[in-house]
PDB file of N, CA and C in Angstrom:
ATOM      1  N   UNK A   1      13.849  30.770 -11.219  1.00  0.00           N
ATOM      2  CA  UNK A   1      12.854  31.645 -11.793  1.00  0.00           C
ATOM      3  C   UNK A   1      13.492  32.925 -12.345  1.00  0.00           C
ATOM      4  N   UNK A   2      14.256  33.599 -11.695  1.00  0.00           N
ATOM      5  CA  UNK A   2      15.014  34.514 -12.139  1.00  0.00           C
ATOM      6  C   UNK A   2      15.901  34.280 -13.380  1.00  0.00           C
ATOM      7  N   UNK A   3      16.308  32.879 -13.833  1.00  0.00           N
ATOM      8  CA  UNK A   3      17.150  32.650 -14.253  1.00  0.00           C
ATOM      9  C   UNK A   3      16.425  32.784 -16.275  1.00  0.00           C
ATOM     10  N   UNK A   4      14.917  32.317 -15.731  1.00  0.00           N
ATOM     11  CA  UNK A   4      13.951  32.596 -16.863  1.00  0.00           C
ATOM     12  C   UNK A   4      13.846  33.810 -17.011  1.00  0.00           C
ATOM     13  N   UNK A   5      13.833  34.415 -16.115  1.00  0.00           N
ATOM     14  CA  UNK A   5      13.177  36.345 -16.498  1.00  0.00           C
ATOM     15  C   UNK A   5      14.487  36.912 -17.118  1.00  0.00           C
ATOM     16  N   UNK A   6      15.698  36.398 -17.045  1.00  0.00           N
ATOM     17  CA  UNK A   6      16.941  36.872 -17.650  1.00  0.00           C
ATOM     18  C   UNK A   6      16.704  36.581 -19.520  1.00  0.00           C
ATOM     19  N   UNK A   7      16.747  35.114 -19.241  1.00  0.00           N
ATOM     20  CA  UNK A   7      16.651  34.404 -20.714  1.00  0.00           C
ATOM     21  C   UNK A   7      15.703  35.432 -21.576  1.00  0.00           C
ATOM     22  N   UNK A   8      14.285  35.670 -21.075  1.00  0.00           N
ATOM     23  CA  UNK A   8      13.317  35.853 -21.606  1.00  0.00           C
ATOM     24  C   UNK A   8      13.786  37.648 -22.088  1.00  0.00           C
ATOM     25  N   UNK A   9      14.187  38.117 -21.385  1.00  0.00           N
ATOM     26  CA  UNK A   9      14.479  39.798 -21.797  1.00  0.00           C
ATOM     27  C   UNK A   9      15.893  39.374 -22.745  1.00  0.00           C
ATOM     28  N   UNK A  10      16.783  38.414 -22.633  1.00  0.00           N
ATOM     29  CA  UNK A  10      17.722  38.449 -23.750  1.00  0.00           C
ATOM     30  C   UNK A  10      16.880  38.264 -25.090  1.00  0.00           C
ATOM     31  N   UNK A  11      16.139  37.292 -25.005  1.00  0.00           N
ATOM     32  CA  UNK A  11      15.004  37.012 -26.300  1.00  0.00           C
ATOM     33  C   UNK A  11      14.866  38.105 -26.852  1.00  0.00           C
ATOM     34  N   UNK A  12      13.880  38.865 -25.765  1.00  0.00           N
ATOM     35  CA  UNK A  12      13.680  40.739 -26.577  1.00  0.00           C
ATOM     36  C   UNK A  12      14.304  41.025 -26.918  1.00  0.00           C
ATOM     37  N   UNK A  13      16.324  41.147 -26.699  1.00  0.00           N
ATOM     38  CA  UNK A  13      16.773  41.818 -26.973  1.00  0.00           C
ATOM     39  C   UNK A  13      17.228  41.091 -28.590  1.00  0.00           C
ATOM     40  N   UNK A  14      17.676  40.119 -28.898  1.00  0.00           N
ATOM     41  CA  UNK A  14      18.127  39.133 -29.893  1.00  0.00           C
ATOM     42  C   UNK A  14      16.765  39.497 -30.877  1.00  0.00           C
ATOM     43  N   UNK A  15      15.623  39.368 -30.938  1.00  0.00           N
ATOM     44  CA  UNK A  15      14.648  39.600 -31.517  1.00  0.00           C
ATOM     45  C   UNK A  15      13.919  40.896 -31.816  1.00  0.00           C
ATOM     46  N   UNK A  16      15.165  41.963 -31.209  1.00  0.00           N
ATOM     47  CA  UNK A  16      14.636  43.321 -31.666  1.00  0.00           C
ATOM     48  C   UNK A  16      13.635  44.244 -31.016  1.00  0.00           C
ATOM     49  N   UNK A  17      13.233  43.815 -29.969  1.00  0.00           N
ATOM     50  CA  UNK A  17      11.724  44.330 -29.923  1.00  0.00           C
ATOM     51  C   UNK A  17      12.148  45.404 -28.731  1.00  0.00           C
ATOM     52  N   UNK A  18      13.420  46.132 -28.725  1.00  0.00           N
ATOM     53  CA  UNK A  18      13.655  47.008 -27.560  1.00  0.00           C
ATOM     54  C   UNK A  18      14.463  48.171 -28.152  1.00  0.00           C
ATOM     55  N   UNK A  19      14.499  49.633 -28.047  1.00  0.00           N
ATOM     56  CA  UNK A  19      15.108  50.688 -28.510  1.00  0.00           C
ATOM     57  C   UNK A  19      16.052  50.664 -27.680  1.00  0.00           C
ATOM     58  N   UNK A  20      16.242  49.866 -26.560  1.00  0.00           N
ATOM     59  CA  UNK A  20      17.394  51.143 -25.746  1.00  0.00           C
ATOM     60  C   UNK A  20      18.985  49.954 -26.281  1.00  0.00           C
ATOM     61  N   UNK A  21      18.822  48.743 -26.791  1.00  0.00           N
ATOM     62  CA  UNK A  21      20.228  48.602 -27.326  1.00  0.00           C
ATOM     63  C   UNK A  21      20.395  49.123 -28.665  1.00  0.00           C
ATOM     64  N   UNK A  22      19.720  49.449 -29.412  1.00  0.00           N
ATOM     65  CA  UNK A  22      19.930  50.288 -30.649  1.00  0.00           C
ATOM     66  C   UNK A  22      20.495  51.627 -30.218  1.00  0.00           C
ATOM     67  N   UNK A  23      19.788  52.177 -29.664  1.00  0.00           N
ATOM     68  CA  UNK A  23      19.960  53.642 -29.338  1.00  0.00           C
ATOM     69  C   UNK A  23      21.394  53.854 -28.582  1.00  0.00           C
ATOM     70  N   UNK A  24      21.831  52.974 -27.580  1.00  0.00           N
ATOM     71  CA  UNK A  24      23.125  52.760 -26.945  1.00  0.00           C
ATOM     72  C   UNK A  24      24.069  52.432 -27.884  1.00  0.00           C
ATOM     73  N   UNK A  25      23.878  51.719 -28.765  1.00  0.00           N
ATOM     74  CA  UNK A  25      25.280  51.423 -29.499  1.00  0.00           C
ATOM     75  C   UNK A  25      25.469  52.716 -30.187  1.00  0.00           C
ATOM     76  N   UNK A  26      24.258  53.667 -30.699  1.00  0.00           N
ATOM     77  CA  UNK A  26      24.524  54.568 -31.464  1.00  0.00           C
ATOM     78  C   UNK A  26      25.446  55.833 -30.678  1.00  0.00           C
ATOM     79  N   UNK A  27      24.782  55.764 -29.219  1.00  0.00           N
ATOM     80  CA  UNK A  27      25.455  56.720 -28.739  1.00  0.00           C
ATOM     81  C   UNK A  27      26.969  56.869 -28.134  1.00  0.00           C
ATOM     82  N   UNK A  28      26.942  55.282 -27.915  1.00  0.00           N
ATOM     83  CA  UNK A  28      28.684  54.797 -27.571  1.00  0.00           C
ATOM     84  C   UNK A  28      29.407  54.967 -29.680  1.00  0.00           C
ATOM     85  N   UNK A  29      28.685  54.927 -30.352  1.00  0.00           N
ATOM     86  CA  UNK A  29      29.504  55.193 -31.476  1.00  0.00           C
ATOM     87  C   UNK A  29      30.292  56.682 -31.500  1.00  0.00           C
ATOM     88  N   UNK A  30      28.938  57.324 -31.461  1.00  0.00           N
ATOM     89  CA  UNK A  30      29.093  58.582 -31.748  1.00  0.00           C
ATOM     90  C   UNK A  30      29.727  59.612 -30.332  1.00  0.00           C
ATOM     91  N   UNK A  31      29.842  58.967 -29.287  1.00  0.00           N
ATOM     92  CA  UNK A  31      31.155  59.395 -28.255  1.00  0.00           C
ATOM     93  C   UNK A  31      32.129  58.613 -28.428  1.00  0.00           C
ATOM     94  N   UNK A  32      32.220  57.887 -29.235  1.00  0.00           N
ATOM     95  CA  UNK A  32      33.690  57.074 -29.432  1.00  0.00           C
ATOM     96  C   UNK A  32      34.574  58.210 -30.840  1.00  0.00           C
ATOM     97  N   UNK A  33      33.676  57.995 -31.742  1.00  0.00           N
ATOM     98  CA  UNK A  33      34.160  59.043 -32.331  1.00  0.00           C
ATOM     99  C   UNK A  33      34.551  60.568 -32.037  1.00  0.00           C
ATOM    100  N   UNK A  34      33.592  61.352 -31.119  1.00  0.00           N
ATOM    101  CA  UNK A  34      33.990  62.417 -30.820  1.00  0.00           C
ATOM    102  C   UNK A  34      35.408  62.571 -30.002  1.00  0.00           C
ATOM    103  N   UNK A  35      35.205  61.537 -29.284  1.00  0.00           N
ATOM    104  CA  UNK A  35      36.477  61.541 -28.172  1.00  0.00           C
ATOM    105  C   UNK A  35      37.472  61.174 -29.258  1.00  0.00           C
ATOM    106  N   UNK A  36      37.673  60.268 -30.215  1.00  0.00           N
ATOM    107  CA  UNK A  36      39.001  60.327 -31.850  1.00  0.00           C
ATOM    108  C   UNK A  36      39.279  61.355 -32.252  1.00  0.00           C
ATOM    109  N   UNK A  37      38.674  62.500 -32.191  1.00  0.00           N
ATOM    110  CA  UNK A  37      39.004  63.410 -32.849  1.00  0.00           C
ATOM    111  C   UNK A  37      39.160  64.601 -31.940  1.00  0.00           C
ATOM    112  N   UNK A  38      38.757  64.776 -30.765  1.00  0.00           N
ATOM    113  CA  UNK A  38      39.408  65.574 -29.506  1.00  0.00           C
ATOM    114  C   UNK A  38      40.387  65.270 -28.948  1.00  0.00           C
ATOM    115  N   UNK A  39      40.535  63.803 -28.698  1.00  0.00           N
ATOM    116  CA  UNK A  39      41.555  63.475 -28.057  1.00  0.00           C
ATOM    117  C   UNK A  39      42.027  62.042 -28.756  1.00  0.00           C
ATOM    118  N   UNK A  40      42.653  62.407 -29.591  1.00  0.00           N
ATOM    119  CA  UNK A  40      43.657  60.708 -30.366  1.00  0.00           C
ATOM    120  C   UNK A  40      44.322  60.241 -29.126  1.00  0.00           C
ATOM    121  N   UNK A  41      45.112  60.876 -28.860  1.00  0.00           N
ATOM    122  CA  UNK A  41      46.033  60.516 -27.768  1.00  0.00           C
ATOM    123  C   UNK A  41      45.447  59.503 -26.586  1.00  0.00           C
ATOM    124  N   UNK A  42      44.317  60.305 -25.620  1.00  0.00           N
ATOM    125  CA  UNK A  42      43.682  59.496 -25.067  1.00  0.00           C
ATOM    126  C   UNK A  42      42.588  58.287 -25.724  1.00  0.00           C
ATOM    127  N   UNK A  43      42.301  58.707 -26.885  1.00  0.00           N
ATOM    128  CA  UNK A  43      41.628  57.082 -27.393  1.00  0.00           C
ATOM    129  C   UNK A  43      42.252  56.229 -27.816  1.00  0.00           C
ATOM    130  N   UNK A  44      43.465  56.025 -28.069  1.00  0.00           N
ATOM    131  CA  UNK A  44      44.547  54.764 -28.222  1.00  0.00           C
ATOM    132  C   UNK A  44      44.580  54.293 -27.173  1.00  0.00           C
ATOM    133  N   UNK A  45      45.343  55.203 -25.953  1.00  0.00           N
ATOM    134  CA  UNK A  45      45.302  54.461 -24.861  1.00  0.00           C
ATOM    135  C   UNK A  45      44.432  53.812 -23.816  1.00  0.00           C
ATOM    136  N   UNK A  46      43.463  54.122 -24.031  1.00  0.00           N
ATOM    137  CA  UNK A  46      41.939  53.267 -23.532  1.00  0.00           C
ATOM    138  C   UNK A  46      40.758  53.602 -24.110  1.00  0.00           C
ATOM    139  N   UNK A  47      40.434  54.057 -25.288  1.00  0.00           N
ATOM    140  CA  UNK A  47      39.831  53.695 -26.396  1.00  0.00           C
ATOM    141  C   UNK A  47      39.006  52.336 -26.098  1.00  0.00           C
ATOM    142  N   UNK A  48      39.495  51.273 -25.872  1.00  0.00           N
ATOM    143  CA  UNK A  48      39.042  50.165 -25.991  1.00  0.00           C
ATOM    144  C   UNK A  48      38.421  49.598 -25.059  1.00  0.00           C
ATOM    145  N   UNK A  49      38.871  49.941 -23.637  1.00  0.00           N
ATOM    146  CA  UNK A  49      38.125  49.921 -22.483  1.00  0.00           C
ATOM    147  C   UNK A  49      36.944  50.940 -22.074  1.00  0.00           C
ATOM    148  N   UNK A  50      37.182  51.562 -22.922  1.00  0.00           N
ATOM    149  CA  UNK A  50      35.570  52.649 -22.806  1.00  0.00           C
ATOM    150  C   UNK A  50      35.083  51.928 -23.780  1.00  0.00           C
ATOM    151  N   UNK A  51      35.102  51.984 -24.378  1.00  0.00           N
ATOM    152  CA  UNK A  51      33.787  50.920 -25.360  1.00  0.00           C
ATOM    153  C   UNK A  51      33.301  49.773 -24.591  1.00  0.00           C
ATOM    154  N   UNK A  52      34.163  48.880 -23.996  1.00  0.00           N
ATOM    155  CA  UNK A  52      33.571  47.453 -23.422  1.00  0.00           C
ATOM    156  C   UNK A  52      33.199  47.804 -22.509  1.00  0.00           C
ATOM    157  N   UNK A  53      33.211  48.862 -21.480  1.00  0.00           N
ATOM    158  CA  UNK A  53      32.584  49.703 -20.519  1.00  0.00           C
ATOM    159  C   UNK A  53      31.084  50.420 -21.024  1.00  0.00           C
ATOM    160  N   UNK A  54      31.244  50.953 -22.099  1.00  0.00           N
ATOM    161  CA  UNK A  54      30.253  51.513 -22.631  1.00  0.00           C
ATOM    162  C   UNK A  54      29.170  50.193 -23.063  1.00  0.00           C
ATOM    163  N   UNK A  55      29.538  49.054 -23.639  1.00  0.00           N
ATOM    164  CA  UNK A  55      28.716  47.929 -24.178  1.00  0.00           C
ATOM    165  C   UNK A  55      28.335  47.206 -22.857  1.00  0.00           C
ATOM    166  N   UNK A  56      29.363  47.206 -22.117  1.00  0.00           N
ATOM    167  CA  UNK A  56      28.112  46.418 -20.787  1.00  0.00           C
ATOM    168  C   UNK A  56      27.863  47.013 -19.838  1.00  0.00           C
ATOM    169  N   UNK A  57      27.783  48.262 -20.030  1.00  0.00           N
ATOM    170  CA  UNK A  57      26.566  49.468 -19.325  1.00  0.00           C
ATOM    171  C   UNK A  57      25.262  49.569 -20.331  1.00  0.00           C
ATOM    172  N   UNK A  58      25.378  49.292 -21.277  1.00  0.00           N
ATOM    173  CA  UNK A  58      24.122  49.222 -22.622  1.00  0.00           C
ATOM    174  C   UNK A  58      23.462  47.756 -22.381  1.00  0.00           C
ATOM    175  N   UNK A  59      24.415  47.069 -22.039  1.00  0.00           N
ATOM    176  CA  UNK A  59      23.798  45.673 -21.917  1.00  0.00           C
ATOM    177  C   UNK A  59      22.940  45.421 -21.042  1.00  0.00           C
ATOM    178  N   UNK A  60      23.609  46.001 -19.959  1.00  0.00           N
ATOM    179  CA  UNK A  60      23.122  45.856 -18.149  1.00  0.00           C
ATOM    180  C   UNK A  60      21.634  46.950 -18.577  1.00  0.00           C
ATOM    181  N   UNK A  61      22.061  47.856 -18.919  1.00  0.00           N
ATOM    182  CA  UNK A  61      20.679  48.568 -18.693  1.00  0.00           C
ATOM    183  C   UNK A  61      19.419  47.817 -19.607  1.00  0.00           C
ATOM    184  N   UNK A  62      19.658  47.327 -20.797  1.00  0.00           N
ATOM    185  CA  UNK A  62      18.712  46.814 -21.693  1.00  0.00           C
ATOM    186  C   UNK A  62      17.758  45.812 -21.235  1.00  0.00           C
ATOM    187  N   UNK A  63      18.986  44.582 -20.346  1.00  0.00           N
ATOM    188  CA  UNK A  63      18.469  43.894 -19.656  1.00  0.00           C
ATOM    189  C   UNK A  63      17.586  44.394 -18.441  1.00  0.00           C
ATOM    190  N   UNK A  64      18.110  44.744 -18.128  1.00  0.00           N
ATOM    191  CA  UNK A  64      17.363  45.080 -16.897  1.00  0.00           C
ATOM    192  C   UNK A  64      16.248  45.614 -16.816  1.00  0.00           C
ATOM    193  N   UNK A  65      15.839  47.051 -17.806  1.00  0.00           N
ATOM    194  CA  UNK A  65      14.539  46.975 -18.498  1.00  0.00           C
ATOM    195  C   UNK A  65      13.762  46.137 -19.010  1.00  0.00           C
ATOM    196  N   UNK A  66      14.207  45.243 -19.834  1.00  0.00           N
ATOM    197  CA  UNK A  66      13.187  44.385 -20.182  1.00  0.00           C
ATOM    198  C   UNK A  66      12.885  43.455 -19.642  1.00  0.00           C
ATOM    199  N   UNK A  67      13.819  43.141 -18.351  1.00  0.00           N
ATOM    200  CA  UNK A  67      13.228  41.693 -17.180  1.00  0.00           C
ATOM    201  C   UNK A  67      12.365  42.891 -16.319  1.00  0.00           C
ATOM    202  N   UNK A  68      11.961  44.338 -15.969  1.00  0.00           N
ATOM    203  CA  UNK A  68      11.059  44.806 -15.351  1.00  0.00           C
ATOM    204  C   UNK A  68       9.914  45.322 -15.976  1.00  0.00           C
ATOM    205  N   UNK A  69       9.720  45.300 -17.048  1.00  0.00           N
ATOM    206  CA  UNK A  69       8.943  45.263 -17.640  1.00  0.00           C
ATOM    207  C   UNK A  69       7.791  44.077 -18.035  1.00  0.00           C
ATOM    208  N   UNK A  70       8.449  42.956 -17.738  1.00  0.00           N
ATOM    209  CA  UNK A  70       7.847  41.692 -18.206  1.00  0.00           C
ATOM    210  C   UNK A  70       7.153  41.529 -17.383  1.00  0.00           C
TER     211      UNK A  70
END
């Protein structure tokens, strides 16, 4: 049963009908960039792991809203 309430909030999310993964990618953009231009140095060297950190903290939360909501 759980395994449906997962599926069903990915749906929402694939089909648009939720602000908070829009709004997350915008804000992991726009701290990805700030941190490029404060610190080059430190965004080469894990640059890339804050983003995939940042995308499945956006993920986890999206989901998780929309399976409590349902």
């Amino acid at each position: 049963m759980r395994v449906l309430t997962i599926l069903r909030g990915l749906r929402l999310l694939v089909l648009g009908e939720t602000w908070i993964l829009p709004l997350g990618v915008a804000v992991m953009l726009l701290a990805s960039a700030a941190l490029r231009e404060v610190a080059p140095d430190l965004w080469h060297s894990i640059g890339g792991l804050l983003l995939l950190a940042g995308t499945i903290a956006v993920l986890t939360l999206a989901v998780a809203r929309s399976t409590r909501s349902s």
